[in-house]
C-alpha atoms as a PDB file:
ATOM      1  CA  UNK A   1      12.496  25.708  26.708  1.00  0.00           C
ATOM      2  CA  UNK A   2      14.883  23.431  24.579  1.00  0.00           C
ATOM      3  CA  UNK A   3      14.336  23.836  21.565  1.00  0.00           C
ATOM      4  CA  UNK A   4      10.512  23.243  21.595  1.00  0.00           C
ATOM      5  CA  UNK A   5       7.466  25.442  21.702  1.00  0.00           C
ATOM      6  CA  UNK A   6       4.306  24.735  23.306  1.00  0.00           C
ATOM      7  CA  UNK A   7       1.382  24.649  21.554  1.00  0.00           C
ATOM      8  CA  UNK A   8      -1.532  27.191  21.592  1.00  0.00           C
ATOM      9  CA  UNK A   9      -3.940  25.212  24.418  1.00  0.00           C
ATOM     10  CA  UNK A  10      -1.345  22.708  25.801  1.00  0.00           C
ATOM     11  CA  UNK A  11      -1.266  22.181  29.080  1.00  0.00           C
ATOM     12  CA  UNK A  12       2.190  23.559  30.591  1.00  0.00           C
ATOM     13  CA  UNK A  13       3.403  20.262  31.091  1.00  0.00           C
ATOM     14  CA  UNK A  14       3.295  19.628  27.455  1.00  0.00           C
ATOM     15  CA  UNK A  15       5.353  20.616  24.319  1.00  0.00           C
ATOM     16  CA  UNK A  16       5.690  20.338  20.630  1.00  0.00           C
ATOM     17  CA  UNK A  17       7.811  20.513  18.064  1.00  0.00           C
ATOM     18  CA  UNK A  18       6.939  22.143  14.441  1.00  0.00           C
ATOM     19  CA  UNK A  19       6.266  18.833  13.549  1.00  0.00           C
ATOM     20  CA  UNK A  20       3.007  19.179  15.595  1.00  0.00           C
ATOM     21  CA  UNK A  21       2.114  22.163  14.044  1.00  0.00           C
ATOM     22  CA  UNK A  22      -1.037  21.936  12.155  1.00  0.00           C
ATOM     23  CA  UNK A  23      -0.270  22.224   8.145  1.00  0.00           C
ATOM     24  CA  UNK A  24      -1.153  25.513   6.113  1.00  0.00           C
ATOM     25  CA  UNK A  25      -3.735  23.412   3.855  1.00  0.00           C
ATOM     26  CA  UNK A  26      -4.887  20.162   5.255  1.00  0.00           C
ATOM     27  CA  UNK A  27      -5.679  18.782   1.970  1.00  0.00           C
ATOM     28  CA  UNK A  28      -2.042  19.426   0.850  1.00  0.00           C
ATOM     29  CA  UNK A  29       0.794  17.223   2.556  1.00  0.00           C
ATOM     30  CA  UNK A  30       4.607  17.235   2.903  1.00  0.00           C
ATOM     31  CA  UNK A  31       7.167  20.167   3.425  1.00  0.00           C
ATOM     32  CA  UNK A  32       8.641  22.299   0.649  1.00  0.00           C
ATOM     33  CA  UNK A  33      11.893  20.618   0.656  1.00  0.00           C
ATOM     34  CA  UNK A  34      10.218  16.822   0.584  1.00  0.00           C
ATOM     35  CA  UNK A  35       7.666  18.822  -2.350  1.00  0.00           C
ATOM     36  CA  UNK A  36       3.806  18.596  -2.307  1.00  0.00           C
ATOM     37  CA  UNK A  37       1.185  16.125  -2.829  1.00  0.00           C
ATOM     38  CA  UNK A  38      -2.258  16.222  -3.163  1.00  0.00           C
ATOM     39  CA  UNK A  39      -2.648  13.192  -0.738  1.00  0.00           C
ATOM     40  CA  UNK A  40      -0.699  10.727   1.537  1.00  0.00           C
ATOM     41  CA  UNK A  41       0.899   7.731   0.273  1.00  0.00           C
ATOM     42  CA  UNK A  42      -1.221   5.865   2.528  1.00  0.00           C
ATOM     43  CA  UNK A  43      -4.138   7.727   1.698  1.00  0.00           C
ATOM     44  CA  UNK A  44      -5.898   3.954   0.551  1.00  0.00           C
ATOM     45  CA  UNK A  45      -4.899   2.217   3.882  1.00  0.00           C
ATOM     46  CA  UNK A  46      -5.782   5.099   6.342  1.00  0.00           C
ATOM     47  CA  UNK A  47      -8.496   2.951   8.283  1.00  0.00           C
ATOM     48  CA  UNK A  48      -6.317   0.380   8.560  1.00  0.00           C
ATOM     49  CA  UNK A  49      -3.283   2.224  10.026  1.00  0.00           C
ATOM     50  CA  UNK A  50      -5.575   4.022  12.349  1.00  0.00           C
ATOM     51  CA  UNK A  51      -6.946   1.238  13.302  1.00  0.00           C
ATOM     52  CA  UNK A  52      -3.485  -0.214  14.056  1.00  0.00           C
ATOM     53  CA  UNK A  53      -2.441   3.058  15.995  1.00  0.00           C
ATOM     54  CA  UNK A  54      -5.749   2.740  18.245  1.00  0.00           C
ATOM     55  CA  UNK A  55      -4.938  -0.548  19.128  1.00  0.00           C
ATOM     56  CA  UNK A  56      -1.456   0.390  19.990  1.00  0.00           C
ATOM     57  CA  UNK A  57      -2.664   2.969  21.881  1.00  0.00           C
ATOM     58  CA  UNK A  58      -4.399   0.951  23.736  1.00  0.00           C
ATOM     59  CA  UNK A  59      -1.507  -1.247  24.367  1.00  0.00           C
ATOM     60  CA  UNK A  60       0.542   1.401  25.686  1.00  0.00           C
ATOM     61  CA  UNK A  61      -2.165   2.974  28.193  1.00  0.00           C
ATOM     62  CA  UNK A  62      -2.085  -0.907  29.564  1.00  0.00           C
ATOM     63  CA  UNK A  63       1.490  -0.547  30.134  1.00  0.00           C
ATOM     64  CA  UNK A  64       0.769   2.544  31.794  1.00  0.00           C
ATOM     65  CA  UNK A  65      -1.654   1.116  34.399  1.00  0.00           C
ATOM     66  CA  UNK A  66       0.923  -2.189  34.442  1.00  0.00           C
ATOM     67  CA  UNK A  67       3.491  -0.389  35.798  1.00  0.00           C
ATOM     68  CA  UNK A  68       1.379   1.576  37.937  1.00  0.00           C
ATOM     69  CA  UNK A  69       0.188  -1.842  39.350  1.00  0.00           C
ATOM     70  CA  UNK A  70       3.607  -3.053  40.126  1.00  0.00           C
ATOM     71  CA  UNK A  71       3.082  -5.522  37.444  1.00  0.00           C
ATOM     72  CA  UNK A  72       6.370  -8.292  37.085  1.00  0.00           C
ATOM     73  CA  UNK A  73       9.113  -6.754  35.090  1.00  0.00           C
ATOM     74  CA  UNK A  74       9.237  -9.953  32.265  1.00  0.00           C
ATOM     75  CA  UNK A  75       5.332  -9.611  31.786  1.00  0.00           C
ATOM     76  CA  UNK A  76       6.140  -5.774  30.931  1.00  0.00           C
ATOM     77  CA  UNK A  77       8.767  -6.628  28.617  1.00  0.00           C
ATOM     78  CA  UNK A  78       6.694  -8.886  26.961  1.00  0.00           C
ATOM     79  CA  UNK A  79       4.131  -6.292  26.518  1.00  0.00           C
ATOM     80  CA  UNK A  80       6.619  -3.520  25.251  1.00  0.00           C
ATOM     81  CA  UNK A  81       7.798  -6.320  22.955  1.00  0.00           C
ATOM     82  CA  UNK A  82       4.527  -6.643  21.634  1.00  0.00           C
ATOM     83  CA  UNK A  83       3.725  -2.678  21.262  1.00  0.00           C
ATOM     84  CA  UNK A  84       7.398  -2.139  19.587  1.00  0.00           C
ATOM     85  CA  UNK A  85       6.115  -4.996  16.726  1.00  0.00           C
ATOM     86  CA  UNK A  86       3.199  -3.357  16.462  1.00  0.00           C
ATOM     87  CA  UNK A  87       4.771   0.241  15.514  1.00  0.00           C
ATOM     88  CA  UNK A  88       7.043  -1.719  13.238  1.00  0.00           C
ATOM     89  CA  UNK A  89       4.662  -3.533  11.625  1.00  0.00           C
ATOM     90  CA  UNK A  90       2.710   0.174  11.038  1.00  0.00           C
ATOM     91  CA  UNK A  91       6.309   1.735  10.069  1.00  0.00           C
ATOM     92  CA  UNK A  92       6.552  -0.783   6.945  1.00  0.00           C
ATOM     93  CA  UNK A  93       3.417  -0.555   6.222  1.00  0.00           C
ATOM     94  CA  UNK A  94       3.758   3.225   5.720  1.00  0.00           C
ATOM     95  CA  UNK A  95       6.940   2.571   4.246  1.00  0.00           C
ATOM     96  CA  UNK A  96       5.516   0.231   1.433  1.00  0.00           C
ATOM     97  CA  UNK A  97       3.089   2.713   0.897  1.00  0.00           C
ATOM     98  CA  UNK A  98       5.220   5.311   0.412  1.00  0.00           C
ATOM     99  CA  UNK A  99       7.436   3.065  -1.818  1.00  0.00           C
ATOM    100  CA  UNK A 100       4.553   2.330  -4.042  1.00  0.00           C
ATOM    101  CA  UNK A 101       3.138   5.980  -4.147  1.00  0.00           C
ATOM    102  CA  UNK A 102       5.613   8.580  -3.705  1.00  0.00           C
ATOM    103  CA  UNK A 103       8.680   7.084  -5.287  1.00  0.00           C
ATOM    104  CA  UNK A 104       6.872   5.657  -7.896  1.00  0.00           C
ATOM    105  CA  UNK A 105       4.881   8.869  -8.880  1.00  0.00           C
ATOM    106  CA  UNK A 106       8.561  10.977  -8.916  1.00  0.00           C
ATOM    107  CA  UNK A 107       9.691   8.366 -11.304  1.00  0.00           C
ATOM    108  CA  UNK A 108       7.319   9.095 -13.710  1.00  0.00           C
ATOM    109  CA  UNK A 109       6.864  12.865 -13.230  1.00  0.00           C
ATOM    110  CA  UNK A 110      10.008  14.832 -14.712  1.00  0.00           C
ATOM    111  CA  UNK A 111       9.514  17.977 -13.196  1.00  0.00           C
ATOM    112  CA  UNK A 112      10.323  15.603  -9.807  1.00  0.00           C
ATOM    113  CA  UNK A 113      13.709  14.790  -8.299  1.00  0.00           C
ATOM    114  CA  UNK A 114      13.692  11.517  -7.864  1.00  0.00           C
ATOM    115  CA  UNK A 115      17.109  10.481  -6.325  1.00  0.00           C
ATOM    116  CA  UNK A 116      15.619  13.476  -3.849  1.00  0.00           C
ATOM    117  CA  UNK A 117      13.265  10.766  -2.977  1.00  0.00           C
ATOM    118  CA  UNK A 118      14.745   8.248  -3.174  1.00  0.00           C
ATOM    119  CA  UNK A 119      17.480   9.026  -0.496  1.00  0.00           C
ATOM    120  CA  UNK A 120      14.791  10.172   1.212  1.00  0.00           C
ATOM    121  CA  UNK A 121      13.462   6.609   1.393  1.00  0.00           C
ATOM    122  CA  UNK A 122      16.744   5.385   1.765  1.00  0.00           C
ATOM    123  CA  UNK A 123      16.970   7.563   5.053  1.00  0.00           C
ATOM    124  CA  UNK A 124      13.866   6.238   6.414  1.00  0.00           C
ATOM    125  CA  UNK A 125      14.380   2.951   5.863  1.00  0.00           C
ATOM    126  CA  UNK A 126      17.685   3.216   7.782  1.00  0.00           C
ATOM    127  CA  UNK A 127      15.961   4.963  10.582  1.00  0.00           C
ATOM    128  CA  UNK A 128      13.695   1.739  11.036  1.00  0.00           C
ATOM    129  CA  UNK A 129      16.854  -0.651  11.070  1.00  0.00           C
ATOM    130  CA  UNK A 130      18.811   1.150  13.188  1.00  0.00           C
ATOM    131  CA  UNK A 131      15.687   1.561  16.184  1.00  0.00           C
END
């Protein structure tokens, strides 16, 4: 396969990456290089962003059947222009989050690298501008 593995019960069709994988401890999050926290930075707007993602969902299974329908090509557009605001919209959120949370708490814990995290911010948020 390239590069991916398929997970344990997927459907052959299907793949995932590592990133799929489920994590060792649920309650812990984050990889040993990005370090360990006891919960998300969005741990306090979880509803919210899931409630966000469901309604994105749902945006994208209408594009689905749109497209299935032979739907006009501008009145898809305009509904992938929608969906693509709506991930941003849930990117920044998480972003701010993170911001306030993680970068904040390595500032004031000195066993923490923070320039670690903060050029890890400083990655993400580049990943946002450039997509």
């Amino acid at each position: 396969m390239n590069g991916t593995t398929r997970r344990q019960g997927a459907s052959p069709g299907t793949s995932a990456t590592a990133a799929d994988a489920p994590l060792a401890n649920p309650s812990m999050t984050g990889s040993p290089s990005q370090g360990v926290h006891a919960e998300p930075g969005y741990i306090h707007q979880k509803d919210n962003q899931l409630k966000r993602l469901r309604r994105i969902e749902g945006q994208v299974r209408g594009l689905h059947r749109m497209v299935e329908s032979d739907t006009y090509c501008i009145d898809i557009l305009t509904q992938v222009s929608a969906a693509t605001k709506a991930l941003e919209a849930v990117a920044l959120g998480l972003l701010q989050d993170h911001l306030k949370h993680c970068l904040v708490q390595a500032a004031s814990d000195p066993r923490a690298d923070f320039n670690e995290k903060l050029d890890e911010a400083s990655t993400a948020i580049a990943r946002l501008v450039r997509s």
